[in-house]
Protein backbone atom coordinates (compact mmCIF):
# COMPACT_ATOMS: atom_id res chain seq x y z
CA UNK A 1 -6.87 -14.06 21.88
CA UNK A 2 -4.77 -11.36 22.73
CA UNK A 3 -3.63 -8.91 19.92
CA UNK A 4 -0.01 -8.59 18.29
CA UNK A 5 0.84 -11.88 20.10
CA UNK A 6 3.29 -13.81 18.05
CA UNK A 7 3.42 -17.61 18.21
CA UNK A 8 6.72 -19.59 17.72
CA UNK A 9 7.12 -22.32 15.14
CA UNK A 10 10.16 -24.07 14.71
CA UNK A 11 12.27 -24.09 12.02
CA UNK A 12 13.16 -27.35 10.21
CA UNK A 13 17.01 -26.15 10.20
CA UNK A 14 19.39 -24.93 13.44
CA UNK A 15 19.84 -21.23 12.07
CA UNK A 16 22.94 -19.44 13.26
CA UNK A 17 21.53 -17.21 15.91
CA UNK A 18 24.38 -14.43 16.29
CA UNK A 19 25.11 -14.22 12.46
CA UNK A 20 22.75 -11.32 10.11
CA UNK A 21 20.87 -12.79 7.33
CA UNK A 22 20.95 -11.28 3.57
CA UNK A 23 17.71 -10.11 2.23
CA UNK A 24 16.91 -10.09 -1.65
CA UNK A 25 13.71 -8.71 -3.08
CA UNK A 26 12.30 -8.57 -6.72
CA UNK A 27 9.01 -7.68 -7.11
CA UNK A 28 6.52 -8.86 -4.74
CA UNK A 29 9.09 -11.59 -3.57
CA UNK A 30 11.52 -11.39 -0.50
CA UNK A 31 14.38 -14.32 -0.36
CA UNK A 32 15.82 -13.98 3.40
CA UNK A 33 18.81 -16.10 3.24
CA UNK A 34 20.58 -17.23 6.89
CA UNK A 35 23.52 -19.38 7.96
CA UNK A 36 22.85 -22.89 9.38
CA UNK A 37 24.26 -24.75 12.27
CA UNK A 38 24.80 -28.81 11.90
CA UNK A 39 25.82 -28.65 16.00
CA UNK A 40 26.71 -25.52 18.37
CA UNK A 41 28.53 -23.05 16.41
CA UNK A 42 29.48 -25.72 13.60
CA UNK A 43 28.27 -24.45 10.39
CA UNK A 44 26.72 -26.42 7.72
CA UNK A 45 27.53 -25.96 4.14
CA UNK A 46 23.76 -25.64 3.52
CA UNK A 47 22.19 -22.10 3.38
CA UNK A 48 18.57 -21.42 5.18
CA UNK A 49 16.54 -20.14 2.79
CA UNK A 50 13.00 -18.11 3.28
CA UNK A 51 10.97 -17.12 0.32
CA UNK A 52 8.17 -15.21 0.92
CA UNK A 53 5.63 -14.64 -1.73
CA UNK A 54 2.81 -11.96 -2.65
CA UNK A 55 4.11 -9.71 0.12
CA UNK A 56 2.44 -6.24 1.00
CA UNK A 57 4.88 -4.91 3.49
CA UNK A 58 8.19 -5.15 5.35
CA UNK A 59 9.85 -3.43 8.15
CA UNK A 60 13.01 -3.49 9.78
CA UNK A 61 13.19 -3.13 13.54
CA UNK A 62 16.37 -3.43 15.61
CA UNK A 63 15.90 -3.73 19.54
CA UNK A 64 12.14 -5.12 19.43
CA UNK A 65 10.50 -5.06 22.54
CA UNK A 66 10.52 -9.17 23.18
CA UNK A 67 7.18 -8.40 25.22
CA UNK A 68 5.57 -9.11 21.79
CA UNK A 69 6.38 -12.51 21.91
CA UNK A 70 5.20 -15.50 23.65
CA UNK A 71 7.36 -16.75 26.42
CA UNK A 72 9.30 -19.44 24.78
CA UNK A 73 10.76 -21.32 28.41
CA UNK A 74 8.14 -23.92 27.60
CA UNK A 75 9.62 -25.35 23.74
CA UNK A 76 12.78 -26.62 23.17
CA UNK A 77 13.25 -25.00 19.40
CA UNK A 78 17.01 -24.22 18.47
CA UNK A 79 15.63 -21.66 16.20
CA UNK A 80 11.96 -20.74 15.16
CA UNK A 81 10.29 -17.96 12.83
CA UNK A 82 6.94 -16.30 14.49
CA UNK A 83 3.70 -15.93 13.27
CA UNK A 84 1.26 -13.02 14.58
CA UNK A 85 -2.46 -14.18 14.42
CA UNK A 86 -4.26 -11.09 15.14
CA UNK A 87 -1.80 -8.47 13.87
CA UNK A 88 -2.77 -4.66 14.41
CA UNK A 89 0.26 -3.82 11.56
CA UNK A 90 -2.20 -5.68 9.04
CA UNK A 91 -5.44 -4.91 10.30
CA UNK A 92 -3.55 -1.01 9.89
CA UNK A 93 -2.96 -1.75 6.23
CA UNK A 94 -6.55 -3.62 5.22
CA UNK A 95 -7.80 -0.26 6.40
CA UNK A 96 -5.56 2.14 4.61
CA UNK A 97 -5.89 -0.10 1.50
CA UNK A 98 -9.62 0.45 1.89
CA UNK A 99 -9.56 3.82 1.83
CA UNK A 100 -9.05 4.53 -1.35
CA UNK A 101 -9.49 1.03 -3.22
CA UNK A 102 -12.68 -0.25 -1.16
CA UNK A 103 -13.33 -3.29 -3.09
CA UNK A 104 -9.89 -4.50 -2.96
CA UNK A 105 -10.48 -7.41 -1.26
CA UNK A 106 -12.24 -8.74 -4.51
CA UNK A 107 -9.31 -8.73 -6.33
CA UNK A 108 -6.70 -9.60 -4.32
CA UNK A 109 -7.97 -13.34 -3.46
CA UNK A 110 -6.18 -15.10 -0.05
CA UNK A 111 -5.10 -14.69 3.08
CA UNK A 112 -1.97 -12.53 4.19
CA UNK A 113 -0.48 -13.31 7.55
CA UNK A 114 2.46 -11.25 9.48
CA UNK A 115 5.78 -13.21 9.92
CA UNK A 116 8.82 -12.34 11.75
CA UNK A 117 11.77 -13.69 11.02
CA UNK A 118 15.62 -12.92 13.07
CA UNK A 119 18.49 -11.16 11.72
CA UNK A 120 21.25 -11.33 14.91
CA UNK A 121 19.60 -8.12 16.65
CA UNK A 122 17.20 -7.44 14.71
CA UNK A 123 13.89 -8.72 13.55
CA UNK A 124 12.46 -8.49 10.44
CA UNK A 125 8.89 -8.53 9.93
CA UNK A 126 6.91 -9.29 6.80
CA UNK A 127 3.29 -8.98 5.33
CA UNK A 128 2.82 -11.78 3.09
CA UNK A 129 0.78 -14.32 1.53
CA UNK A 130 3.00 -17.28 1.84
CA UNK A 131 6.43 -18.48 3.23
CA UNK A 132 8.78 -21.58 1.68
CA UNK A 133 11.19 -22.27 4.07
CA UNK A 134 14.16 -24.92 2.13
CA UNK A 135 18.18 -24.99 2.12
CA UNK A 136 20.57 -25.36 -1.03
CA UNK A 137 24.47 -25.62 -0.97
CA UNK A 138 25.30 -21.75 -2.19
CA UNK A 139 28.05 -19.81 -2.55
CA UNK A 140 28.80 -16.09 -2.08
CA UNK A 141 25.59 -15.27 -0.49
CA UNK A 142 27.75 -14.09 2.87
């Protein structure tokens, strides 16, 4: 497998590809909240919601280098989320982490996986050890 290849999986809702989404975060918890589409550029009154739990890291990259990603001609998703299987970013941080907490791994029981979620232009991209992906009717998020 080739490294830092991301693989698309498709989202259960249509999100709004040209709007931003709104990012919350308490703790070790990031809510990534996004507009939904019921048809082409009619919105739903349901919000996308991602909660990601037990994450480690986050950046914030605008103009991402779509190289990184799979060629998606082949799928037919109106909107997906990506998931990087061999992921130099975490194997980067395992190592760090290491170096001054060797045992670490002992402690901190499961697996953490690299996401990367859209915002418009830019792409978000998250350490973490799980993802709930669900939509409520909410107000003033936007």
């Amino acid at each position: 497998m080739k490294k830092d290849m991301a693989y698309a999986i498709e989202l259960p809702y249509w999100q709004a590809p040209n709007d931003d989404i709104v990012l919350k975060s308490k703790g070790d918890s990031l809510t990534a909240f996004f507009k939904i589409w019921n048809s082409s550029a009619k919105y739903s009154v349901f919000t996308g919601i991602f909660d990601f739990s037990y994450v480690w890291a986050m950046r914030y990259e605008r103009n991402k280098n779509l190289s990184y990603y799979i060629p998606r001609e082949d799928d037919d998703f109106r909107a997906c989320y990506w998931i990087v299987k061999d992921s130099s970013w975490l194997e980067k941080l395992k190592i760090e982490r290491s170096s001054f907490f060797s045992e670490w791994d002992k402690y901190d029981i499961g697996e953490y996986y690299h996401y990367i979620i859209q915002s418009d232009s830019f792409y978000v991209e998250i350490i973490a050890k799980d993802l709930k992906i669900s939509r409520k009717k909410l107000t003033g998020i936007f």
